[in-house]
PDB file of N, CA and C in Angstrom:
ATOM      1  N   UNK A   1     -72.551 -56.911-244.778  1.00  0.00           N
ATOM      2  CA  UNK A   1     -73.276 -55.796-244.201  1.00  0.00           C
ATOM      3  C   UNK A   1     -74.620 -55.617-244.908  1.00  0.00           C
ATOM      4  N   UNK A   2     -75.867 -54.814-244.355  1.00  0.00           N
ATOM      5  CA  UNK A   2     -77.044 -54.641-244.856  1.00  0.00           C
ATOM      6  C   UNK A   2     -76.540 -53.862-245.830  1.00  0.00           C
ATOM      7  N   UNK A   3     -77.335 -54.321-247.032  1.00  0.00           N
ATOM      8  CA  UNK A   3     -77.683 -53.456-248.629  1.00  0.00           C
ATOM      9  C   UNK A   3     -78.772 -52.118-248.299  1.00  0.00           C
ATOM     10  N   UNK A   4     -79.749 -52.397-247.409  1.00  0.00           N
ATOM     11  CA  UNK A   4     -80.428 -51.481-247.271  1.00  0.00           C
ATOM     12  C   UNK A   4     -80.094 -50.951-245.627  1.00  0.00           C
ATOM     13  N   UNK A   5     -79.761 -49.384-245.870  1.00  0.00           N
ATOM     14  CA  UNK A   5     -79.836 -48.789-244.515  1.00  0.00           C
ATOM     15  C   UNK A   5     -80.733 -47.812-244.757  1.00  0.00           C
ATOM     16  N   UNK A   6     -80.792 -47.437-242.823  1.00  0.00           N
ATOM     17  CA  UNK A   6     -82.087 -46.363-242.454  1.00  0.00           C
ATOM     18  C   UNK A   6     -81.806 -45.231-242.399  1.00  0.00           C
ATOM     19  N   UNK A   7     -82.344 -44.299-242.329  1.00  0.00           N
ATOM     20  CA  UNK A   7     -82.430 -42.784-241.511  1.00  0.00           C
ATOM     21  C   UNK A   7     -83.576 -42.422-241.438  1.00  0.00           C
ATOM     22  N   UNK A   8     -83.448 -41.932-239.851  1.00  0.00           N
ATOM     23  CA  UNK A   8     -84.681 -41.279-239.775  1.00  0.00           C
ATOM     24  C   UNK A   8     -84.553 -39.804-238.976  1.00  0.00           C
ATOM     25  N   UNK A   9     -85.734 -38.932-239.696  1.00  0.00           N
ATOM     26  CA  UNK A   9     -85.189 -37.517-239.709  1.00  0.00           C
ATOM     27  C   UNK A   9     -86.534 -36.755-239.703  1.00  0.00           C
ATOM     28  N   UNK A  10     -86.399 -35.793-239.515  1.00  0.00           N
ATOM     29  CA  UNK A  10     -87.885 -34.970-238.865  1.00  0.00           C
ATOM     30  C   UNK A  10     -88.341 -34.365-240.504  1.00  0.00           C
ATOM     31  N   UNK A  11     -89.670 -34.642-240.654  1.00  0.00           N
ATOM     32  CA  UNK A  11     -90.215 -33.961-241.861  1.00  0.00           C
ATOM     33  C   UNK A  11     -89.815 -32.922-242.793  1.00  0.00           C
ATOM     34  N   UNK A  12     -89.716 -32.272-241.653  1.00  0.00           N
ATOM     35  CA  UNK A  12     -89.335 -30.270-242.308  1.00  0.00           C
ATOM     36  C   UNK A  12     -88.159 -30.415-243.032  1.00  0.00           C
ATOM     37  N   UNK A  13     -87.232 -31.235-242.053  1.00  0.00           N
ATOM     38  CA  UNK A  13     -85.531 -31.499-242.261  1.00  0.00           C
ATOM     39  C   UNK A  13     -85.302 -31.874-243.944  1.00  0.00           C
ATOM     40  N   UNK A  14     -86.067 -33.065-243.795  1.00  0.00           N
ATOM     41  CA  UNK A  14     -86.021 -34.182-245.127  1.00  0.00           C
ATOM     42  C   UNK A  14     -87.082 -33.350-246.346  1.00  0.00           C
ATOM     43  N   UNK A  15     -87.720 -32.520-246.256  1.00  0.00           N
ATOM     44  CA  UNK A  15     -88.437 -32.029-247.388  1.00  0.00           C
ATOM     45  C   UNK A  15     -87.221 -31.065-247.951  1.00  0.00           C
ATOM     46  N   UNK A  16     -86.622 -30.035-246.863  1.00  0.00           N
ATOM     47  CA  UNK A  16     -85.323 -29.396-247.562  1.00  0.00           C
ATOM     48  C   UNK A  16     -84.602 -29.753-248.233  1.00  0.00           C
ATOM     49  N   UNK A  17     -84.060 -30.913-247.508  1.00  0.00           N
ATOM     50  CA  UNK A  17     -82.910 -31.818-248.439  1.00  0.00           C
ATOM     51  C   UNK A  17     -83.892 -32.290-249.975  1.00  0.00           C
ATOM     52  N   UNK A  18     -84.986 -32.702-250.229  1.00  0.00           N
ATOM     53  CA  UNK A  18     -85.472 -32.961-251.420  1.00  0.00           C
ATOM     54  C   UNK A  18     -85.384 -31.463-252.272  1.00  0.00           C
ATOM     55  N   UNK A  19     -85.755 -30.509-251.559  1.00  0.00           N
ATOM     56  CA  UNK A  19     -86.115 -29.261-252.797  1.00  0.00           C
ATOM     57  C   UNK A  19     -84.596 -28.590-252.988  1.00  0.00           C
ATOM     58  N   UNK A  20     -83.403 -29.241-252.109  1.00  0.00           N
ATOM     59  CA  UNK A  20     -82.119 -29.331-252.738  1.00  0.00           C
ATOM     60  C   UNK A  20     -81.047 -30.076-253.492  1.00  0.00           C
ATOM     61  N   UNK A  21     -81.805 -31.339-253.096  1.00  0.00           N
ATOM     62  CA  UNK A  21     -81.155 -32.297-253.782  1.00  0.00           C
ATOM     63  C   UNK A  21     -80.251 -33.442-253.112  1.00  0.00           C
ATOM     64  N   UNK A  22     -79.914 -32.841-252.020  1.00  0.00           N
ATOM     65  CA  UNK A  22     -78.976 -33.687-251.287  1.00  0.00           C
ATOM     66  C   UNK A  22     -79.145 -33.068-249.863  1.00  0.00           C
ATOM     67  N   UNK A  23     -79.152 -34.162-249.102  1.00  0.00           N
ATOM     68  CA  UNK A  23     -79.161 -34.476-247.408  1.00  0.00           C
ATOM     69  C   UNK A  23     -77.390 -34.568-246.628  1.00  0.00           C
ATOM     70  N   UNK A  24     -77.402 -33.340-246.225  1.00  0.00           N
ATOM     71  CA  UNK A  24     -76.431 -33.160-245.537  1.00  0.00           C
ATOM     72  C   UNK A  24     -76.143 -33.443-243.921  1.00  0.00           C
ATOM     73  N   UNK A  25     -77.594 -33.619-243.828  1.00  0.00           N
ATOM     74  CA  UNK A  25     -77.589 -34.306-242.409  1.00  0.00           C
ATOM     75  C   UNK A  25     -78.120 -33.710-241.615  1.00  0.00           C
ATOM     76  N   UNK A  26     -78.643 -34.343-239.819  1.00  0.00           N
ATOM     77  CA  UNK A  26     -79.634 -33.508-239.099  1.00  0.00           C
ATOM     78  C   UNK A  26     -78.104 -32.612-238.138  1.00  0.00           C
ATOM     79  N   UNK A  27     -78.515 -31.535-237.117  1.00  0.00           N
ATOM     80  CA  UNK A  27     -77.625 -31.021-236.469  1.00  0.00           C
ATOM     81  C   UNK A  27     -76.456 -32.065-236.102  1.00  0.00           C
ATOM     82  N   UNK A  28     -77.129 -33.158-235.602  1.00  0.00           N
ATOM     83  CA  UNK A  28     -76.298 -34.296-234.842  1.00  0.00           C
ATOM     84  C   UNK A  28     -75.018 -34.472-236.151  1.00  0.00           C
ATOM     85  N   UNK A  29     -75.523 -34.611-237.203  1.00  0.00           N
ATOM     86  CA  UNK A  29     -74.899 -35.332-237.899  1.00  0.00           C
ATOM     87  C   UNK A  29     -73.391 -34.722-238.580  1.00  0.00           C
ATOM     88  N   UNK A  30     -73.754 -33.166-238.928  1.00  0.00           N
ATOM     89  CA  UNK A  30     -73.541 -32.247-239.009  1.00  0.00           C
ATOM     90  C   UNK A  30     -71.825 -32.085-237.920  1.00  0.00           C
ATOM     91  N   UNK A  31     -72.390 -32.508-236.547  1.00  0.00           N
ATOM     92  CA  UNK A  31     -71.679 -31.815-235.463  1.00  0.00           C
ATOM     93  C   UNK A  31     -70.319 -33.271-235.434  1.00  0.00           C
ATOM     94  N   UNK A  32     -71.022 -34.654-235.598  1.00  0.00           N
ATOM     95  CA  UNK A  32     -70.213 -35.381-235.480  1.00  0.00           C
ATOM     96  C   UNK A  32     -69.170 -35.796-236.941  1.00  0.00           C
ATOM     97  N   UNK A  33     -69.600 -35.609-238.153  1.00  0.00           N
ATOM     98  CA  UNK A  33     -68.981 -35.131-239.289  1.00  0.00           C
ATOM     99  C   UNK A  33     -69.241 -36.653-240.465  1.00  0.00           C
ATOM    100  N   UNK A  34     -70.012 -37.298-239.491  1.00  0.00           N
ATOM    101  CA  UNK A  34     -70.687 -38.250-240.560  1.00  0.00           C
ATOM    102  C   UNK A  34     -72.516 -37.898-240.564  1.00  0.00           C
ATOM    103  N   UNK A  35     -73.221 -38.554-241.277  1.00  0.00           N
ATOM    104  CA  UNK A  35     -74.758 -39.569-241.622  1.00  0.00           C
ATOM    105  C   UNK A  35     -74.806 -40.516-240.522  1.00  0.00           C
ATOM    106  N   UNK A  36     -75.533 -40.168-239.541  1.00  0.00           N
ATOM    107  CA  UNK A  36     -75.899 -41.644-239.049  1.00  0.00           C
ATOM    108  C   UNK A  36     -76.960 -42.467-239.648  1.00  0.00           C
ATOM    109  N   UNK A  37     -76.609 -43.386-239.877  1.00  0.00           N
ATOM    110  CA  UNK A  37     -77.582 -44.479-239.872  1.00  0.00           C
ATOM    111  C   UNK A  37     -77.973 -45.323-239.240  1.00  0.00           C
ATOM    112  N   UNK A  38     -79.195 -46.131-239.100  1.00  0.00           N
ATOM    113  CA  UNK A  38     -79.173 -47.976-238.974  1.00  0.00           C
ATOM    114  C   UNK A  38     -79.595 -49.303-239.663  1.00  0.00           C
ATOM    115  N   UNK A  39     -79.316 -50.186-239.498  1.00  0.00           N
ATOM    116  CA  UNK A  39     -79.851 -50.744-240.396  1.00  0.00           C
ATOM    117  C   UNK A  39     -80.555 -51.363-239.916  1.00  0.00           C
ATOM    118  N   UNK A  40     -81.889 -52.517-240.568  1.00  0.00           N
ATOM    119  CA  UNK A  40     -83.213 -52.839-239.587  1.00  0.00           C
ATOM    120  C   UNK A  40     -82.914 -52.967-238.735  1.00  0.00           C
ATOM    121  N   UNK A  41     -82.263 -54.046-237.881  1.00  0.00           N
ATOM    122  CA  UNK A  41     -82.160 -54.640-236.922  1.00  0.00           C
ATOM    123  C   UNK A  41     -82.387 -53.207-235.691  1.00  0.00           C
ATOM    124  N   UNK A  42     -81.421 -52.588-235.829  1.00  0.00           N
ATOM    125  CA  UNK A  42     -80.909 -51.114-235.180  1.00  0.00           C
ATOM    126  C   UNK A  42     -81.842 -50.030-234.906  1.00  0.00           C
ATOM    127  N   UNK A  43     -82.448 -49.990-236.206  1.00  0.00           N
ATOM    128  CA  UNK A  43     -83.521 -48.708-236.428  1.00  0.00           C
ATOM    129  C   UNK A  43     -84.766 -48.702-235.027  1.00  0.00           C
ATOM    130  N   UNK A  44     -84.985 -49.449-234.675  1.00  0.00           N
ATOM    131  CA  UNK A  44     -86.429 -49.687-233.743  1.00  0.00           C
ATOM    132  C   UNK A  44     -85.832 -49.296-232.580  1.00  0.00           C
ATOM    133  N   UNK A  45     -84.589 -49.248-231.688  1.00  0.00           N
ATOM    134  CA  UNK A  45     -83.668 -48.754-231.171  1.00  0.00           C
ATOM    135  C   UNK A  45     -82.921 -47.534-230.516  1.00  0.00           C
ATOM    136  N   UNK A  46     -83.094 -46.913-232.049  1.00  0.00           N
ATOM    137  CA  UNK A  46     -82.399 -45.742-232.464  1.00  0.00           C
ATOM    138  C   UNK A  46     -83.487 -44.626-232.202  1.00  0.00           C
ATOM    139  N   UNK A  47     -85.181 -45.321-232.838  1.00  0.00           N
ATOM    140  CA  UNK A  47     -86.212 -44.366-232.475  1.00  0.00           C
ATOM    141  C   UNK A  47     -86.031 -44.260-231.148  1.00  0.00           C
ATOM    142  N   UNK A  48     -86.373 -45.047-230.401  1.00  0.00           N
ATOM    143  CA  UNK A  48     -86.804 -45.309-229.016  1.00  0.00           C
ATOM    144  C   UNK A  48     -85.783 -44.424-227.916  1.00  0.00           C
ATOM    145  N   UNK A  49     -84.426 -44.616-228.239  1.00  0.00           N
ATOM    146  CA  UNK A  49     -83.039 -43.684-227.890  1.00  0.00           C
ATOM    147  C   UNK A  49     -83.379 -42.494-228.240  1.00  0.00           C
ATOM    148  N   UNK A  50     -83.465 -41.906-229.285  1.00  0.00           N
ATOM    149  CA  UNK A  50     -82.821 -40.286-229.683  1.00  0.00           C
ATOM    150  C   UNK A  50     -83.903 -39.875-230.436  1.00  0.00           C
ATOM    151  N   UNK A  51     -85.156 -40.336-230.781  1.00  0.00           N
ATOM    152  CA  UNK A  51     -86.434 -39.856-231.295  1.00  0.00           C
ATOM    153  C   UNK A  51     -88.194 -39.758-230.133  1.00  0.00           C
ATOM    154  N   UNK A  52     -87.665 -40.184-229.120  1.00  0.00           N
ATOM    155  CA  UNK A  52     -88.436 -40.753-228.414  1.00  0.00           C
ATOM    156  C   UNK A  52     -89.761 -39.292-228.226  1.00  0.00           C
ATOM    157  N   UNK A  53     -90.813 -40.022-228.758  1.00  0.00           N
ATOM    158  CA  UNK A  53     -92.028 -39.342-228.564  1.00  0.00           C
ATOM    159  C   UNK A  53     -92.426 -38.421-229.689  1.00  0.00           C
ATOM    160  N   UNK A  54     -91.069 -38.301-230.476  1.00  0.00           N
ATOM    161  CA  UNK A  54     -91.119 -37.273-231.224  1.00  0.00           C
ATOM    162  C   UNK A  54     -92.308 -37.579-232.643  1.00  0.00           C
ATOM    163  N   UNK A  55     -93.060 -36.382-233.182  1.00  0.00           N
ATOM    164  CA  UNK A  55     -93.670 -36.863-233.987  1.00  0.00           C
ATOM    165  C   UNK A  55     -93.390 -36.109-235.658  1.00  0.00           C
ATOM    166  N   UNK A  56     -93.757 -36.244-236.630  1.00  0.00           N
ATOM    167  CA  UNK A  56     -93.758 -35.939-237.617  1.00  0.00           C
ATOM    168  C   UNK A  56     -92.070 -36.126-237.810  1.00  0.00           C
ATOM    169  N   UNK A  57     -91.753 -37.351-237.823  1.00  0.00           N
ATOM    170  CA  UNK A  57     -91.017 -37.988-238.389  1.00  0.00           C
ATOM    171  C   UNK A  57     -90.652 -39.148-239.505  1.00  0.00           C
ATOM    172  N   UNK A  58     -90.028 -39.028-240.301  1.00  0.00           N
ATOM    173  CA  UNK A  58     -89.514 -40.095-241.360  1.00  0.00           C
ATOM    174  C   UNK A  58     -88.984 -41.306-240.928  1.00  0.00           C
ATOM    175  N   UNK A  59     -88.964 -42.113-241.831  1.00  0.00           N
ATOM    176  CA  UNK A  59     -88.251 -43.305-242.080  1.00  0.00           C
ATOM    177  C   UNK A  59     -87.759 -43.513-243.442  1.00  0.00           C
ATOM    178  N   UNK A  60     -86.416 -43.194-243.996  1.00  0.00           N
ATOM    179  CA  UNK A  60     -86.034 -43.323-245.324  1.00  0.00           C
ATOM    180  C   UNK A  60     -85.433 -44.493-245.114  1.00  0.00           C
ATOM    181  N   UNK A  61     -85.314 -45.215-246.720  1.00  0.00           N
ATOM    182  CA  UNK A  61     -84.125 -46.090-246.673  1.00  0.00           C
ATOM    183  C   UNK A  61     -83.551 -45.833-248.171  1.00  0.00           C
ATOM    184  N   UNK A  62     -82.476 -46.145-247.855  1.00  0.00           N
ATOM    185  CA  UNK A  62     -81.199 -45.811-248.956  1.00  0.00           C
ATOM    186  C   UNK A  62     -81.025 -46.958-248.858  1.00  0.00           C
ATOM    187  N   UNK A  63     -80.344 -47.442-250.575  1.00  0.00           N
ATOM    188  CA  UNK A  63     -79.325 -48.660-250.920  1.00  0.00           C
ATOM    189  C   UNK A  63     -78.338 -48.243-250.615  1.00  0.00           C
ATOM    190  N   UNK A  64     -77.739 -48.993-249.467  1.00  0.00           N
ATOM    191  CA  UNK A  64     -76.510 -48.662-248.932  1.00  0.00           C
ATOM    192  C   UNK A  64     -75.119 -49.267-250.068  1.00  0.00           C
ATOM    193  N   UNK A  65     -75.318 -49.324-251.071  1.00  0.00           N
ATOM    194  CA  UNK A  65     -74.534 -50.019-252.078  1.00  0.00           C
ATOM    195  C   UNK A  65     -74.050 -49.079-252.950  1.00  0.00           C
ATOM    196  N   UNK A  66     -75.048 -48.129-252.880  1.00  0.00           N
ATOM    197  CA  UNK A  66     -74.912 -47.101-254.009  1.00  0.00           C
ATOM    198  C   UNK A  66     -74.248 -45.906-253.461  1.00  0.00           C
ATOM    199  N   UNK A  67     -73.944 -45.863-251.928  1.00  0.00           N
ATOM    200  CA  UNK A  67     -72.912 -45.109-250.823  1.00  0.00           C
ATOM    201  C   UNK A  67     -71.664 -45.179-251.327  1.00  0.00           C
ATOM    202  N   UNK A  68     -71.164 -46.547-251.992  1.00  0.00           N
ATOM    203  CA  UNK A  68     -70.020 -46.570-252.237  1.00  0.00           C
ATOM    204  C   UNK A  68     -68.641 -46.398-250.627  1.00  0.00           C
ATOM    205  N   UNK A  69     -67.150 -46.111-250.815  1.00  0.00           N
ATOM    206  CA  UNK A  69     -66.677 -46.350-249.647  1.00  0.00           C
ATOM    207  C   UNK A  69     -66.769 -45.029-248.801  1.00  0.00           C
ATOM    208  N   UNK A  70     -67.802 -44.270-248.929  1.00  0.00           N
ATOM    209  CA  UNK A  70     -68.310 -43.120-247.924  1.00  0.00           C
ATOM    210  C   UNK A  70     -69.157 -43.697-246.695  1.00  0.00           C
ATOM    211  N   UNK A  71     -70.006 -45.104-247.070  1.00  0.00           N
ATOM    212  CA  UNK A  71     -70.580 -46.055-245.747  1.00  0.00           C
ATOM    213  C   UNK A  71     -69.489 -46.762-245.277  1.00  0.00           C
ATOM    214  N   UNK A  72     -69.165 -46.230-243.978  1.00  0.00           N
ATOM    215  CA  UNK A  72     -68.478 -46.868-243.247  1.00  0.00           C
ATOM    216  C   UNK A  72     -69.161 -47.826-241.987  1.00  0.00           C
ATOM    217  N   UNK A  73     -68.909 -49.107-241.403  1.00  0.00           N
ATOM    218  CA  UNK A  73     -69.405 -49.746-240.708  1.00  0.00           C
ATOM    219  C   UNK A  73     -68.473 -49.611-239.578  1.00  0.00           C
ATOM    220  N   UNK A  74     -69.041 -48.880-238.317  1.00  0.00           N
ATOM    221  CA  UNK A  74     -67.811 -48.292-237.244  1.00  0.00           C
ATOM    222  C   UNK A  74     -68.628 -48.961-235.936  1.00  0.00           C
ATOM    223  N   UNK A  75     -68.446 -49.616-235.104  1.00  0.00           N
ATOM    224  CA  UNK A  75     -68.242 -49.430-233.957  1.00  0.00           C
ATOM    225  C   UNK A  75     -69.227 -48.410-232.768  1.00  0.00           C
ATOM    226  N   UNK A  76     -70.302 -48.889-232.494  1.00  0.00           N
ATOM    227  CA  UNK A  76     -70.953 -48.077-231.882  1.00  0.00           C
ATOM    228  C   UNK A  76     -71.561 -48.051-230.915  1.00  0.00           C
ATOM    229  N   UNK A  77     -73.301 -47.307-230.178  1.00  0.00           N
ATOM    230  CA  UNK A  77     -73.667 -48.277-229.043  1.00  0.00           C
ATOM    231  C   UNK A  77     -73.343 -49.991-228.985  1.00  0.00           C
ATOM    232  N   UNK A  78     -73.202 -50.283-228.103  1.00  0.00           N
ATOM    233  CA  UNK A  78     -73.090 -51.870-227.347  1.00  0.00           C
ATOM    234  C   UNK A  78     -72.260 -52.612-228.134  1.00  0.00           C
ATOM    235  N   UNK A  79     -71.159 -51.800-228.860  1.00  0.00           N
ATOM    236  CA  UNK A  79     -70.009 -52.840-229.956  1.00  0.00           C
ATOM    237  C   UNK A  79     -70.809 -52.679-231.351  1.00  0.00           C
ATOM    238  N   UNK A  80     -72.215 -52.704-231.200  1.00  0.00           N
ATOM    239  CA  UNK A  80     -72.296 -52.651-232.699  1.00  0.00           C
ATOM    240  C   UNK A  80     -71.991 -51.880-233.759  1.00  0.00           C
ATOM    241  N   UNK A  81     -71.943 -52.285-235.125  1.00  0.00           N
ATOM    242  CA  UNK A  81     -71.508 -51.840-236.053  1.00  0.00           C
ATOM    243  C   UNK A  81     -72.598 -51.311-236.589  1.00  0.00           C
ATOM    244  N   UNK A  82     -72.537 -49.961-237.023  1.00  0.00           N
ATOM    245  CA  UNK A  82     -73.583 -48.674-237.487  1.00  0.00           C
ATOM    246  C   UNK A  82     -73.226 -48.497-238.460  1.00  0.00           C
ATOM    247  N   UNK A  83     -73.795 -48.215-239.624  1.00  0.00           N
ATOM    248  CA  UNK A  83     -73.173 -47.291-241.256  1.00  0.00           C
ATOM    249  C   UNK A  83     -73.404 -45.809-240.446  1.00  0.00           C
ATOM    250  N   UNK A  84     -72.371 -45.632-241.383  1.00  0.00           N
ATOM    251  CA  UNK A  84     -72.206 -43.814-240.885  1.00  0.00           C
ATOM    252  C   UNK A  84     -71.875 -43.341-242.502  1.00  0.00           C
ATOM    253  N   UNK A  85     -72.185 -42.963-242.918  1.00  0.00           N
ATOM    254  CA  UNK A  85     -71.835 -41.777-243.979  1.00  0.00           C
ATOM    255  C   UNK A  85     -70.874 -40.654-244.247  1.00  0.00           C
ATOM    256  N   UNK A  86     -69.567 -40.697-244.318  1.00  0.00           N
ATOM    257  CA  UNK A  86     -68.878 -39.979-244.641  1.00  0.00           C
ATOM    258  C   UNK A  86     -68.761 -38.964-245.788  1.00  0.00           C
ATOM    259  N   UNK A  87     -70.224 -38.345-246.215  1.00  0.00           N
ATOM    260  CA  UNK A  87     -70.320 -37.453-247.474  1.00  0.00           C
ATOM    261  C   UNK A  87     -71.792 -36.827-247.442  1.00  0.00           C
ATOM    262  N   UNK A  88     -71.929 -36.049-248.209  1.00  0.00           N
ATOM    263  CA  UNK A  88     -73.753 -35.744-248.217  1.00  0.00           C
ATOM    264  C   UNK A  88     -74.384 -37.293-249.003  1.00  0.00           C
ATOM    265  N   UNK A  89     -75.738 -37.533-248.576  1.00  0.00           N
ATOM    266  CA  UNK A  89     -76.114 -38.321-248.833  1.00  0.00           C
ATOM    267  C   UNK A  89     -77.086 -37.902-250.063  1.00  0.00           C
ATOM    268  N   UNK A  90     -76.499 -38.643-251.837  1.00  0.00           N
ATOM    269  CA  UNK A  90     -77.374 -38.627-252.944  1.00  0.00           C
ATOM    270  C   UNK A  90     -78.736 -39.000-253.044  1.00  0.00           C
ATOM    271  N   UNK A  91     -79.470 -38.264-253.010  1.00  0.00           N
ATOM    272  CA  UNK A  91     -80.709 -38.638-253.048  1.00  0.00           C
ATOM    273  C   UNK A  91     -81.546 -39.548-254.334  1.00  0.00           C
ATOM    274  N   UNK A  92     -80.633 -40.148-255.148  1.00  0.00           N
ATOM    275  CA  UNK A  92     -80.298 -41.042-255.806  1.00  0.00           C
ATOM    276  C   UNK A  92     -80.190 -42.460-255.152  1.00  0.00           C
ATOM    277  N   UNK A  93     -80.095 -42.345-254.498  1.00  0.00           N
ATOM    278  CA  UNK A  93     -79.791 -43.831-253.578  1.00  0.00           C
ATOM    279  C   UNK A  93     -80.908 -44.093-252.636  1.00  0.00           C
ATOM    280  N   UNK A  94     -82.010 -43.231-252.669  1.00  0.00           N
ATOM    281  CA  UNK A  94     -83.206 -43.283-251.849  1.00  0.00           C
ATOM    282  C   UNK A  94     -84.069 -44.248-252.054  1.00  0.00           C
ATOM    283  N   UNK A  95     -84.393 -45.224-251.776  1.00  0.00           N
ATOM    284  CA  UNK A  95     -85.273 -45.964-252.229  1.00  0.00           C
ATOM    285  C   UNK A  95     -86.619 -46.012-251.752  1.00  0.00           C
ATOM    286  N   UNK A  96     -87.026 -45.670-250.965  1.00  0.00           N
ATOM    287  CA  UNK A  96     -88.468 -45.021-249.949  1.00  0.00           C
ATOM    288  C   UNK A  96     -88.628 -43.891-248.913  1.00  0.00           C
ATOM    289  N   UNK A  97     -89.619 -43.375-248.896  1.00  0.00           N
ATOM    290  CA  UNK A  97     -89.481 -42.257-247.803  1.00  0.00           C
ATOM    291  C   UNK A  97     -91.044 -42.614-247.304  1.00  0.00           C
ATOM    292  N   UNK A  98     -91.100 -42.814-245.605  1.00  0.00           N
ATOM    293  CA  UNK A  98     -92.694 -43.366-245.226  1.00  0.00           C
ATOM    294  C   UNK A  98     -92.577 -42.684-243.814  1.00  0.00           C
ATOM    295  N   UNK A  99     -93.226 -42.666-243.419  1.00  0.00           N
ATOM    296  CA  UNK A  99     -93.797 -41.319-242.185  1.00  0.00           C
ATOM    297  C   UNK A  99     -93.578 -42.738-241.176  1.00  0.00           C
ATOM    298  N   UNK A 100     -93.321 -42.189-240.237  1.00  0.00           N
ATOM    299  CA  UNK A 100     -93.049 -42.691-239.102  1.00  0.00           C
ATOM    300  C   UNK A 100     -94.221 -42.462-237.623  1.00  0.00           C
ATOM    301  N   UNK A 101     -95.584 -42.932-237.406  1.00  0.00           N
ATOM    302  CA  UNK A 101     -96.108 -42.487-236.825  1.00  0.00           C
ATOM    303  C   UNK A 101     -95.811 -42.785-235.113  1.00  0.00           C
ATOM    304  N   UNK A 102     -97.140 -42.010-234.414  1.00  0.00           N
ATOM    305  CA  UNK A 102     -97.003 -42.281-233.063  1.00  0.00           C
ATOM    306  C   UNK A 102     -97.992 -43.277-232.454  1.00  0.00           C
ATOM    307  N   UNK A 103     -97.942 -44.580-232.033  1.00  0.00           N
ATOM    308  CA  UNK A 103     -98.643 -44.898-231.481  1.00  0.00           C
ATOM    309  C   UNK A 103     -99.212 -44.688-230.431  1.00  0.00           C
ATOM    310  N   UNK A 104    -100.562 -45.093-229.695  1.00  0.00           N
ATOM    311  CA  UNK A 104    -101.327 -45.040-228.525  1.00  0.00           C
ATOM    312  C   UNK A 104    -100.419 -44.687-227.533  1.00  0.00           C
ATOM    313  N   UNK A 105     -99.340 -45.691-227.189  1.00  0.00           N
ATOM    314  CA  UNK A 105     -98.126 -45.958-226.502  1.00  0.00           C
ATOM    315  C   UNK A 105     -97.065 -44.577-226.169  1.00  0.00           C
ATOM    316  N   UNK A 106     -97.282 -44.190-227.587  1.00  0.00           N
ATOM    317  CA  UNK A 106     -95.953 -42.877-227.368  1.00  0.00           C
ATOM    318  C   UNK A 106     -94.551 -43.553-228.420  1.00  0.00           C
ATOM    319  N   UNK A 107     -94.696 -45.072-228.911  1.00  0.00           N
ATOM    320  CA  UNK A 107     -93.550 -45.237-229.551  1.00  0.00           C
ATOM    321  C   UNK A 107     -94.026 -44.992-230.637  1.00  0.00           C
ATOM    322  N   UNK A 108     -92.996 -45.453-231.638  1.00  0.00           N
ATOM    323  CA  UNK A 108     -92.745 -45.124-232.903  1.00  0.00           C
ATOM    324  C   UNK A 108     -93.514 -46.410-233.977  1.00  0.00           C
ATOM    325  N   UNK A 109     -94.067 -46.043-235.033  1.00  0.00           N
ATOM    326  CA  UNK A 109     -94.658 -47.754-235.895  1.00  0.00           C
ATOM    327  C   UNK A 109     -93.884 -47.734-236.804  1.00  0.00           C
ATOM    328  N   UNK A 110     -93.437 -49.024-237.245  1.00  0.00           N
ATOM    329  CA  UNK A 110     -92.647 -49.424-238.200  1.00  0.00           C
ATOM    330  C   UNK A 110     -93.563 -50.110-239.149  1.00  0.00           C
ATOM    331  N   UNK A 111     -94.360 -50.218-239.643  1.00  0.00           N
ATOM    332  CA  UNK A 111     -95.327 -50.954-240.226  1.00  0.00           C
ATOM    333  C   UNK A 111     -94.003 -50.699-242.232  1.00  0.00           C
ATOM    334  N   UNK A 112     -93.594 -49.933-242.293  1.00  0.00           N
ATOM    335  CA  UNK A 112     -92.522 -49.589-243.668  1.00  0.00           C
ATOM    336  C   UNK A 112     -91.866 -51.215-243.627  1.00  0.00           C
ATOM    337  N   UNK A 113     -91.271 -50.695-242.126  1.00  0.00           N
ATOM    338  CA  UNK A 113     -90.214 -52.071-242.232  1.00  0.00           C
ATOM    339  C   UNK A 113     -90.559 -53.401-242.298  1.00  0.00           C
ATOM    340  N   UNK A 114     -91.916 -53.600-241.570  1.00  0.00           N
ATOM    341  CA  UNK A 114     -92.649 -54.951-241.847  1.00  0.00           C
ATOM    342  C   UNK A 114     -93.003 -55.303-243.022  1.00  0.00           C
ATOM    343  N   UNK A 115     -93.791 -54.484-243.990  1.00  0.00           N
ATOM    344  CA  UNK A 115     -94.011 -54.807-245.208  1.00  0.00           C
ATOM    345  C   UNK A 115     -92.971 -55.112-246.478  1.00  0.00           C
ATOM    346  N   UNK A 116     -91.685 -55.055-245.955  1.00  0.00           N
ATOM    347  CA  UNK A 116     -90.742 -54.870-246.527  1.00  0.00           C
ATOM    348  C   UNK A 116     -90.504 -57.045-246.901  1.00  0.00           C
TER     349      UNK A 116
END
């Protein structure tokens, strides 16, 4: 499985979770009782699905290693396998946080993930 997974989460959201310490998750996440994540492949996807247009958004990535057995790899859109998070997510395990802009287009730039 990927070492590094994604989340991506609206500004306001993700500055809270820093001036607390830990990311408990957006409403969605909250309601379904894990962290969603994706990992690269997924993430470009995931904007385009359930972020679409939206702006002043993140792109974090966490070492998904340092999740320990709270990342679970389940079963998701089209068969694939998603990390999901079964716990608040340590902000210890963060390894970047990069803005997610809007292009001309209306999608989302990944320019984080390219340079990677």
């Amino acid at each position: 499985m990927s070492r590094i997974v994604y989340k991506i989460a609206p500004e306001a959201l993700w500055r809270e979770a820093e001036s607390i310490g830990r990311f408990t998750g957006a409403p969605i996440d909250v309601a379904d009782g894990f962290i969603h994540f994706s990992t690269a492949s997924q993430v470009r996807e995931t904007a385009a699905r359930h972020f679409a247009g939206q702006a002043d958004l993140l792109l974090i990535a966490i070492d998904g290693a340092r999740l320990g057995d709270a990342l679970k790899y389940e079963v998701s859109r089209g068969g694939a396998l998603f990390p999901h998070l079964y716990a608040p997510l340590d902000l210890g395990a963060v390894l970047w946080v990069r803005p997610m802009p809007l292009g001309d287009d209306g999608a989302h730039r990944f320019s984080a993930l390219e340079a990677e």
